[in-house]
PDB file of N, CA and C in Angstrom:
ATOM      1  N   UNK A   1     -65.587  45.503  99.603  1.00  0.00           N
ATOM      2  CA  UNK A   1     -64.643  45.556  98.495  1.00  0.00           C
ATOM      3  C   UNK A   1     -64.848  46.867  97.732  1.00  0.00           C
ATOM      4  N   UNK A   2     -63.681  47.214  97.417  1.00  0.00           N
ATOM      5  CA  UNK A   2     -63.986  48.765  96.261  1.00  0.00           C
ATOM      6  C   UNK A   2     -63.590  48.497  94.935  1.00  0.00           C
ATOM      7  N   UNK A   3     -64.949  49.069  94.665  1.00  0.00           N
ATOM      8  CA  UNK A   3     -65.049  48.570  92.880  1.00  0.00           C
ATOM      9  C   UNK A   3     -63.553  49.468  92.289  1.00  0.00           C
ATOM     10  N   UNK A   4     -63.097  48.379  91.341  1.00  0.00           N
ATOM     11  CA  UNK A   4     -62.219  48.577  90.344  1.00  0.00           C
ATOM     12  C   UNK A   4     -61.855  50.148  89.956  1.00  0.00           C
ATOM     13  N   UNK A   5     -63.345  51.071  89.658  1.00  0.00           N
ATOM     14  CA  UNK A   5     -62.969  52.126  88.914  1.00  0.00           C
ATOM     15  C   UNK A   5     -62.498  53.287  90.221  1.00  0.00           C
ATOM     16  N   UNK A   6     -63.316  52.889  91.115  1.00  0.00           N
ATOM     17  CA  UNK A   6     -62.949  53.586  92.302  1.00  0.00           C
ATOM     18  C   UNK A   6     -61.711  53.376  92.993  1.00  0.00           C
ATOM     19  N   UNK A   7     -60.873  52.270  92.744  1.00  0.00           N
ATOM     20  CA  UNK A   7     -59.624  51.621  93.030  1.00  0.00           C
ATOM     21  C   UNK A   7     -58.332  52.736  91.891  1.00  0.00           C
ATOM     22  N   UNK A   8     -58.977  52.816  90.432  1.00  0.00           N
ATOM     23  CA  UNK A   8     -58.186  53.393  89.045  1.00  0.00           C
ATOM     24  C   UNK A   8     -58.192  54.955  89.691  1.00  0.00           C
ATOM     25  N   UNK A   9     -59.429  55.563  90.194  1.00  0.00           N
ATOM     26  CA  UNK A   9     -59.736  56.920  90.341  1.00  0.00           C
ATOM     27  C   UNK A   9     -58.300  57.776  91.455  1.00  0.00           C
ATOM     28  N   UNK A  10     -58.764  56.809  92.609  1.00  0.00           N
ATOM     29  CA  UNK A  10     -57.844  56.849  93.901  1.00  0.00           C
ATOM     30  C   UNK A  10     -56.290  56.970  93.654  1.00  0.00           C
ATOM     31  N   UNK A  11     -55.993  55.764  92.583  1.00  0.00           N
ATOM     32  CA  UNK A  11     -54.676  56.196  92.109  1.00  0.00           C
ATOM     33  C   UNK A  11     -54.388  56.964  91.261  1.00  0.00           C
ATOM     34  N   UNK A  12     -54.948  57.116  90.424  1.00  0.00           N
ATOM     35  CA  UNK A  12     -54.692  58.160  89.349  1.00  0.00           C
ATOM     36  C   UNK A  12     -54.642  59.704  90.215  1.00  0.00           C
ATOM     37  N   UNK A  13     -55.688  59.750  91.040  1.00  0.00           N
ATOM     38  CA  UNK A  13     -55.672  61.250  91.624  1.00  0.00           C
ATOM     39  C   UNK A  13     -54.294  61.399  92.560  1.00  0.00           C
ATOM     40  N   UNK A  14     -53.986  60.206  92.911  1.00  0.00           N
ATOM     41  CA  UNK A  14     -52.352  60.081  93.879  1.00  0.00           C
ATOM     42  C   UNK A  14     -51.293  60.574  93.163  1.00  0.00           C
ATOM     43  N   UNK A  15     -51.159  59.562  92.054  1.00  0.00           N
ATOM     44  CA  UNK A  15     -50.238  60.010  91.184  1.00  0.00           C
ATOM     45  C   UNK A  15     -49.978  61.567  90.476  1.00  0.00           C
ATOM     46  N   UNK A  16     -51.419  61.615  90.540  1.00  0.00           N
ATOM     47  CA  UNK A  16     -51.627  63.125  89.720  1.00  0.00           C
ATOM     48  C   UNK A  16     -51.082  64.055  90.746  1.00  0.00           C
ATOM     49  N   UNK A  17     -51.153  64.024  91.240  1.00  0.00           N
ATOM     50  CA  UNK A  17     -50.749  64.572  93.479  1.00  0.00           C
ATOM     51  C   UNK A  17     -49.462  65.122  93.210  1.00  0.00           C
ATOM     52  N   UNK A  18     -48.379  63.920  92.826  1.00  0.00           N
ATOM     53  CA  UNK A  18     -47.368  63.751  92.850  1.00  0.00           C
ATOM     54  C   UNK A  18     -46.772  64.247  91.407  1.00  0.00           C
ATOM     55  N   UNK A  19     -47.311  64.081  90.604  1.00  0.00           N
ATOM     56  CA  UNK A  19     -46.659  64.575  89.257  1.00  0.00           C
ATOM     57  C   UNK A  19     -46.921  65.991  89.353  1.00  0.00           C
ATOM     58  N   UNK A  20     -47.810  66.741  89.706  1.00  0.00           N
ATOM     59  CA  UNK A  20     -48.528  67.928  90.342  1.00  0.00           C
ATOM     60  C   UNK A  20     -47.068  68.518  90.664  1.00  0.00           C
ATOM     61  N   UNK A  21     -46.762  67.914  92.056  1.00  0.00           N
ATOM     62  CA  UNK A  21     -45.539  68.157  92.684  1.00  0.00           C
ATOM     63  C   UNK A  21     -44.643  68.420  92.452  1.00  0.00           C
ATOM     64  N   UNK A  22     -43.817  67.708  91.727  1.00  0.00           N
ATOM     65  CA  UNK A  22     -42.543  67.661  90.680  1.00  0.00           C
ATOM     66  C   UNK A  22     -42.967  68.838  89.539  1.00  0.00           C
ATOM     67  N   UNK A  23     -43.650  68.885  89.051  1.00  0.00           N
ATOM     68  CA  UNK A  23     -43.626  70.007  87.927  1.00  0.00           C
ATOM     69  C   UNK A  23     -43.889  71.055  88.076  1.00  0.00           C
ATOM     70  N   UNK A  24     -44.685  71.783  89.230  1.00  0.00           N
ATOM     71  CA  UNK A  24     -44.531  73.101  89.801  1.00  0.00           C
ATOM     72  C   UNK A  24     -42.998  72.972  90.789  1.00  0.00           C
ATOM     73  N   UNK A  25     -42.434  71.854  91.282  1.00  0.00           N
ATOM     74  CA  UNK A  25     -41.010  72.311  91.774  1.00  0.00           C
ATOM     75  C   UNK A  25     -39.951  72.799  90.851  1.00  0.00           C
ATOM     76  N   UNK A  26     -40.213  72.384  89.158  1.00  0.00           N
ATOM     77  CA  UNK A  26     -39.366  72.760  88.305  1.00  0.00           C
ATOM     78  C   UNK A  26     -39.699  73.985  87.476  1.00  0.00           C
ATOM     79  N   UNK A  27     -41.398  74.170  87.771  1.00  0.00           N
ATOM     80  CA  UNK A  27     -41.450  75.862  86.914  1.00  0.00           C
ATOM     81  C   UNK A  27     -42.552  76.218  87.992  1.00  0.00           C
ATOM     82  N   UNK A  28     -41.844  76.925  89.244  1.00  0.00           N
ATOM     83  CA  UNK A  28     -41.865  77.449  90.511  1.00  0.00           C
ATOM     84  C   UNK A  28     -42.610  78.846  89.868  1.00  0.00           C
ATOM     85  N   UNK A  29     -42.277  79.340  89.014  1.00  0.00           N
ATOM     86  CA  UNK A  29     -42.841  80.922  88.783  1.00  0.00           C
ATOM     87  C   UNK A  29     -43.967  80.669  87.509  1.00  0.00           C
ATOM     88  N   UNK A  30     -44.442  79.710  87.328  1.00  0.00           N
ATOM     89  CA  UNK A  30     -45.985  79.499  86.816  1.00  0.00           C
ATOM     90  C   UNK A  30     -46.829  78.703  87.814  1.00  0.00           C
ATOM     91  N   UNK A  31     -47.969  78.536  87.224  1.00  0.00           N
ATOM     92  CA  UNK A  31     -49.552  77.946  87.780  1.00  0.00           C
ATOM     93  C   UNK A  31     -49.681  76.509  87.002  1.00  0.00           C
ATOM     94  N   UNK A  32     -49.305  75.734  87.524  1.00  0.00           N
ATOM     95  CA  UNK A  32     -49.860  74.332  86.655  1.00  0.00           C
ATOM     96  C   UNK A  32     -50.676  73.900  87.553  1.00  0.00           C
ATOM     97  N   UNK A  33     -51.296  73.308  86.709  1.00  0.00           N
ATOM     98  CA  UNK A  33     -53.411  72.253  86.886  1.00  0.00           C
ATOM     99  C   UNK A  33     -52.839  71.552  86.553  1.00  0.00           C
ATOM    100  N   UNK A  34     -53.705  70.589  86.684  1.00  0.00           N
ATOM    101  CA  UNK A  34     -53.988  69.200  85.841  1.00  0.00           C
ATOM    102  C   UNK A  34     -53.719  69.181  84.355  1.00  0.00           C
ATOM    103  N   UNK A  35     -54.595  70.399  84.200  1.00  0.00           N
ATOM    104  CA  UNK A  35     -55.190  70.288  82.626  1.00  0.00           C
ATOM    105  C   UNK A  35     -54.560  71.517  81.517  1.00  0.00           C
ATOM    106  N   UNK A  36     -52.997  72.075  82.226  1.00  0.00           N
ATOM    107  CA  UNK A  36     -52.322  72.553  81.685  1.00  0.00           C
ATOM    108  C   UNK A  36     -51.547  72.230  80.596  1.00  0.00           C
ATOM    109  N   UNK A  37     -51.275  72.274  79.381  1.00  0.00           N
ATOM    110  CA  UNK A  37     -50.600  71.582  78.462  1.00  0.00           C
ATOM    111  C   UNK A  37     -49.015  71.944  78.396  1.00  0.00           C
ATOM    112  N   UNK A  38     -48.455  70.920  78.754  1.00  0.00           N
ATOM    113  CA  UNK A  38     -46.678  71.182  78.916  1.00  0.00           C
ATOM    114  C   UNK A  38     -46.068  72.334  78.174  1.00  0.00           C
ATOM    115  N   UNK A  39     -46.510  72.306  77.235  1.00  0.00           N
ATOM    116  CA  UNK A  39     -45.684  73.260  75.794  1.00  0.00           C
ATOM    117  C   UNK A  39     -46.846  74.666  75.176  1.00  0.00           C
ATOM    118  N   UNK A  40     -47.982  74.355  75.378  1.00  0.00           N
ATOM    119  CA  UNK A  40     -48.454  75.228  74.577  1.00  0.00           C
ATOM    120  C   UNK A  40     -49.078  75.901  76.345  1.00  0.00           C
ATOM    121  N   UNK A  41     -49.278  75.072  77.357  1.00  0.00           N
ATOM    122  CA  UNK A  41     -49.892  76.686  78.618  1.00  0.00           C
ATOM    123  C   UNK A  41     -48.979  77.121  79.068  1.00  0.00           C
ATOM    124  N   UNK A  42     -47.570  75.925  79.741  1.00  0.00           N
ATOM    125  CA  UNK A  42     -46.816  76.362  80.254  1.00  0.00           C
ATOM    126  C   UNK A  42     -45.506  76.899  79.672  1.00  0.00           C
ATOM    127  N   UNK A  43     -45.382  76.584  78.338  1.00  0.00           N
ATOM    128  CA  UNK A  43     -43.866  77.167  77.823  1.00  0.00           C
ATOM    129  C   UNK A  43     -42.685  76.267  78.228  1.00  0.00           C
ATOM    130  N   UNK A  44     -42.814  74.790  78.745  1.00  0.00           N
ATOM    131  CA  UNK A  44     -42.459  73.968  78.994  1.00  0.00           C
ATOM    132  C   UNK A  44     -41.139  73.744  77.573  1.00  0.00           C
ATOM    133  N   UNK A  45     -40.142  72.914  77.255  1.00  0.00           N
ATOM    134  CA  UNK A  45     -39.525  72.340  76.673  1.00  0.00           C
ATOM    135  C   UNK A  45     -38.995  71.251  76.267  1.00  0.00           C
ATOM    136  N   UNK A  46     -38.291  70.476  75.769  1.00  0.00           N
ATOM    137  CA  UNK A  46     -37.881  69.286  75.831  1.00  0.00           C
ATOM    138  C   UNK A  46     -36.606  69.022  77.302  1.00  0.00           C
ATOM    139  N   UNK A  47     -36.146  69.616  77.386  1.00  0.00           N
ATOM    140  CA  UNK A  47     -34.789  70.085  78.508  1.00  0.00           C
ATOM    141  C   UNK A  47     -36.035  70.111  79.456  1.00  0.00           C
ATOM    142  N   UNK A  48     -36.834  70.721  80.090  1.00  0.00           N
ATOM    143  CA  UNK A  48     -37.351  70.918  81.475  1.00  0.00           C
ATOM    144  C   UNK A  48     -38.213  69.754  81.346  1.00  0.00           C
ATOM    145  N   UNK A  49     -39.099  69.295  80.377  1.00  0.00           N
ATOM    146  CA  UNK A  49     -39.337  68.336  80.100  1.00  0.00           C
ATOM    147  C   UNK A  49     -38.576  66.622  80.570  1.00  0.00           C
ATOM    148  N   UNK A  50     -37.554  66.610  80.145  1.00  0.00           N
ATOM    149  CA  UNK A  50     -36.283  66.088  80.761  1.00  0.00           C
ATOM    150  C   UNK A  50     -35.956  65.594  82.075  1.00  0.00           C
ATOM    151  N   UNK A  51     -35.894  66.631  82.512  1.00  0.00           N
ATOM    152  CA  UNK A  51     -35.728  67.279  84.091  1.00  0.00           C
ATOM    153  C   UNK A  51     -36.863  66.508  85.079  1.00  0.00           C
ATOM    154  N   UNK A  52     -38.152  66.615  84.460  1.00  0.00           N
ATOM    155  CA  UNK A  52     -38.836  66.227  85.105  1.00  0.00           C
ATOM    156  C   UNK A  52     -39.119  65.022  85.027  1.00  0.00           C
ATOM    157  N   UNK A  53     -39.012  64.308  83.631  1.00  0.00           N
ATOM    158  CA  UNK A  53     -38.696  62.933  84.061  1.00  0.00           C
ATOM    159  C   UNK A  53     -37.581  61.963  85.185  1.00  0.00           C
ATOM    160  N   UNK A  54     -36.562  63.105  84.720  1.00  0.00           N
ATOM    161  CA  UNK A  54     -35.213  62.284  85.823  1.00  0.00           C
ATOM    162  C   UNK A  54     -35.841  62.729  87.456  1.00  0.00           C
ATOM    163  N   UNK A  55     -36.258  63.353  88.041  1.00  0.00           N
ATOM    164  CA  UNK A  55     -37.098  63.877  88.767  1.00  0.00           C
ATOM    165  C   UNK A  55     -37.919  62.720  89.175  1.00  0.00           C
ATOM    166  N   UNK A  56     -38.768  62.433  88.665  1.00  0.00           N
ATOM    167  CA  UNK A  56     -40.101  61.476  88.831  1.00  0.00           C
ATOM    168  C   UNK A  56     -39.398  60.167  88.506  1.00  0.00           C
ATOM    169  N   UNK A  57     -38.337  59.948  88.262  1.00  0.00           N
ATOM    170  CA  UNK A  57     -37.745  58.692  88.141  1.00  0.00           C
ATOM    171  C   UNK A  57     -37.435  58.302  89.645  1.00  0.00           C
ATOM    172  N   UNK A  58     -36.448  59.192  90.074  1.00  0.00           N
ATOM    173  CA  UNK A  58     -35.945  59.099  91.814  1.00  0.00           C
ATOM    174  C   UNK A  58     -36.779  58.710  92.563  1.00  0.00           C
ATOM    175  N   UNK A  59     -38.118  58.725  92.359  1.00  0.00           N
ATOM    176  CA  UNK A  59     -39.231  58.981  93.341  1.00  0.00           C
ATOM    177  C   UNK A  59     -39.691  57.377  93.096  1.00  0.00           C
ATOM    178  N   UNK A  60     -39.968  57.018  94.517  1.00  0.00           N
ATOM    179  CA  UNK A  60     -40.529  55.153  94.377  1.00  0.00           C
ATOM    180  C   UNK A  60     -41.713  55.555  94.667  1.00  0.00           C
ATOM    181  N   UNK A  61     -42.592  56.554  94.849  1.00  0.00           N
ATOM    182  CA  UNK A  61     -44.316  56.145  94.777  1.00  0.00           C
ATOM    183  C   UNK A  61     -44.878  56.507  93.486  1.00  0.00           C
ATOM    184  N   UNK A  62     -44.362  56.529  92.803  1.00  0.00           N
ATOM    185  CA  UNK A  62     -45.076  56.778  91.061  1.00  0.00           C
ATOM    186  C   UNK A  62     -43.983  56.084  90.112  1.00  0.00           C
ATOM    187  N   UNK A  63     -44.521  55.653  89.004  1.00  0.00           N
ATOM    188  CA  UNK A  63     -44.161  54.590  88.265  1.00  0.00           C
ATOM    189  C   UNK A  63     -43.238  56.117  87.038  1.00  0.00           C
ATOM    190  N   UNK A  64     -42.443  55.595  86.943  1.00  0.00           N
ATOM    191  CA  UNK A  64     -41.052  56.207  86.115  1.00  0.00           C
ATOM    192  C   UNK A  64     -41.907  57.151  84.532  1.00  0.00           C
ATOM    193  N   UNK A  65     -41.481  58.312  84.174  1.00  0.00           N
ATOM    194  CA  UNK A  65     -42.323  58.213  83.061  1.00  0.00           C
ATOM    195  C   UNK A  65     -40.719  58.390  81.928  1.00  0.00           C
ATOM    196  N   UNK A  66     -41.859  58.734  80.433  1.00  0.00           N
ATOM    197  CA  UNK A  66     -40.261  58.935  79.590  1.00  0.00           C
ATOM    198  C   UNK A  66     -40.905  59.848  79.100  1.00  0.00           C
ATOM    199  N   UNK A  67     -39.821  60.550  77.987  1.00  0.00           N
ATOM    200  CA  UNK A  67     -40.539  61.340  76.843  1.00  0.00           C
ATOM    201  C   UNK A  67     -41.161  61.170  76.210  1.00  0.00           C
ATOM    202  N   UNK A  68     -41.385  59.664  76.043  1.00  0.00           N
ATOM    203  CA  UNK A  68     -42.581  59.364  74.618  1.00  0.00           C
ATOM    204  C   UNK A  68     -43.901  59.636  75.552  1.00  0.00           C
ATOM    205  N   UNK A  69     -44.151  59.217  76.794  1.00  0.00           N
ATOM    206  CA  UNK A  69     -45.295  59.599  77.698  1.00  0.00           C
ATOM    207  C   UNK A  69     -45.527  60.662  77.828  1.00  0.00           C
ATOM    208  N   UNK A  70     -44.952  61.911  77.850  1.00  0.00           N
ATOM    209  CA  UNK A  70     -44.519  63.368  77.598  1.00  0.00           C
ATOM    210  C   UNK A  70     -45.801  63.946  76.510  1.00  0.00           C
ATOM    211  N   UNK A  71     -44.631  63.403  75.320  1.00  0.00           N
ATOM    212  CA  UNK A  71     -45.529  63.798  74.321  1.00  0.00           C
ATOM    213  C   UNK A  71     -46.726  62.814  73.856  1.00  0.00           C
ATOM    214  N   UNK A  72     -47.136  62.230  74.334  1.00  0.00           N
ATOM    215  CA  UNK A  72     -48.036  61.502  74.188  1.00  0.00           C
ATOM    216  C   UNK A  72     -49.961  61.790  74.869  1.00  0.00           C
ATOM    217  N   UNK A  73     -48.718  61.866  76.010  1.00  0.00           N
ATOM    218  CA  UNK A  73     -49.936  62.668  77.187  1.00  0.00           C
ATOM    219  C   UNK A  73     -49.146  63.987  77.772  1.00  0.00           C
ATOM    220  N   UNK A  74     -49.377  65.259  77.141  1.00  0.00           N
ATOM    221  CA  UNK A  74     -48.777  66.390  77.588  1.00  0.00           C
ATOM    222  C   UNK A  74     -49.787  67.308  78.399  1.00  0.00           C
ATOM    223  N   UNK A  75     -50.462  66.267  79.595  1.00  0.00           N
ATOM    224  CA  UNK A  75     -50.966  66.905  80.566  1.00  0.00           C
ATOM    225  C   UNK A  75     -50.619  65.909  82.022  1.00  0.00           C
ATOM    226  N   UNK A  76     -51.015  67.133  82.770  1.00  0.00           N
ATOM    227  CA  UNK A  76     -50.623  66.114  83.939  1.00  0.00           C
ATOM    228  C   UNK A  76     -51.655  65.296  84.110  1.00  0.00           C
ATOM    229  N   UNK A  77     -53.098  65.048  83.830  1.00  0.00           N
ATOM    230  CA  UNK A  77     -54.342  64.948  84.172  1.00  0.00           C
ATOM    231  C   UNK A  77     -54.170  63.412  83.152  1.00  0.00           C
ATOM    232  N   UNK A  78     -53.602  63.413  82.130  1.00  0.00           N
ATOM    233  CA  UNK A  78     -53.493  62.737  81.210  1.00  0.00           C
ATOM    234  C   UNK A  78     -52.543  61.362  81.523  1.00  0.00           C
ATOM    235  N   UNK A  79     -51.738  62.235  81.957  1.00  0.00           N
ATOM    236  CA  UNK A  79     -50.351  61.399  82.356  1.00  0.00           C
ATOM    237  C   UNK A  79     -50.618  60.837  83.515  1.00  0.00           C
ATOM    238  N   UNK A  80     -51.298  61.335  84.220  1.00  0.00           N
ATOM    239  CA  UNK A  80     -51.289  60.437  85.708  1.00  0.00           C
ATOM    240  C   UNK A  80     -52.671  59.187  85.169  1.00  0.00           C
ATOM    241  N   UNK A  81     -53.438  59.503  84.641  1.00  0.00           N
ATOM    242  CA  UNK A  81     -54.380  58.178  84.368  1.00  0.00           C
ATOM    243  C   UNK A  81     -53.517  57.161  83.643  1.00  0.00           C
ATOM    244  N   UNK A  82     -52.495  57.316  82.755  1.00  0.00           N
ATOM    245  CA  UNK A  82     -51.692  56.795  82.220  1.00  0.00           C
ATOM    246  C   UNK A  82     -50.722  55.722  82.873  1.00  0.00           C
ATOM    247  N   UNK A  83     -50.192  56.332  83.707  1.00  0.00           N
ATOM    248  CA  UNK A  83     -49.177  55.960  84.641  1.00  0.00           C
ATOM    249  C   UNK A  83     -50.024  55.172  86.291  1.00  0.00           C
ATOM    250  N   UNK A  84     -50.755  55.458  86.470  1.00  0.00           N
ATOM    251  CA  UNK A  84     -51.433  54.805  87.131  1.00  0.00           C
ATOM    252  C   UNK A  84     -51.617  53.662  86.850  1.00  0.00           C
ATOM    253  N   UNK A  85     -50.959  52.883  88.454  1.00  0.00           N
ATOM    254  CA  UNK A  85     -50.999  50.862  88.326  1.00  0.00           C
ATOM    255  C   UNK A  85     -52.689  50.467  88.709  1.00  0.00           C
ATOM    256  N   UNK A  86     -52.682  49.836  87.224  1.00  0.00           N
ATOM    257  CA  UNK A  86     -54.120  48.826  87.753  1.00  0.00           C
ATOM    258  C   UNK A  86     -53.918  47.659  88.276  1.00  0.00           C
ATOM    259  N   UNK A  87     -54.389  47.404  89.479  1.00  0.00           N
ATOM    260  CA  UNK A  87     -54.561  46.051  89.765  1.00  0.00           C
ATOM    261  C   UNK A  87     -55.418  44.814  89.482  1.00  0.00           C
ATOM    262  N   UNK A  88     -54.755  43.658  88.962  1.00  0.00           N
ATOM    263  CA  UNK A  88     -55.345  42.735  88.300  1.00  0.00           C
ATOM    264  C   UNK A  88     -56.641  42.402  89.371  1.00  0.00           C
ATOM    265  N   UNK A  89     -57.453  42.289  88.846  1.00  0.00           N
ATOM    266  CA  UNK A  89     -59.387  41.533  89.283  1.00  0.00           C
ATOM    267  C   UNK A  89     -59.374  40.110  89.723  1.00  0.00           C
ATOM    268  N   UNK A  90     -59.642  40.252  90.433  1.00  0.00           N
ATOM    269  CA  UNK A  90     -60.063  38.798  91.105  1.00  0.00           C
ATOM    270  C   UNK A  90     -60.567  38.361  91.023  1.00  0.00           C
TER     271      UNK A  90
END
């Protein structure tokens, strides 16, 4: 059996994979990490911001995000632990 946190880690780094994905496809001529901050590393906006939610919505292997998740968690590193499904314990 794989412990719980190692179960949270696995997905979170998936998701992060994938949100990764989507947000260098929408600002193609910067460098985003993980641990880039939407607005203050990348120059990000509310509009591209946007974008990338409707984006990550289309997509069925990661769970939908919004703007309040945005600004809430304005990293990708942040956002994917966020958005990452825990599975209930047995």
């Amino acid at each position: 059996m794989v412990a719980p946190t190692a179960e949270l880690a696995a997905s979170s780094a998936h998701t992060e994979a994938i949100l990764l994905e989507v947000l260098s496809g929408l600002l193609a001529d910067k460098t985003v990490t993980s641990d880039s901050h939407f607005f203050d590393d990348l120059g990000a906006n509310s509009l591209v911001m946007a974008h990338f939610c409707a984006r990550v919505r289309k997509r069925d292997d990661v769970t939908s995000v919004t703007m309040k998740d945005i600004y809430q968690h304005p990293t990708i590193a942040s956002l994917a632990t966020t958005l990452a499904p825990v599975e209930p314990a047995d």
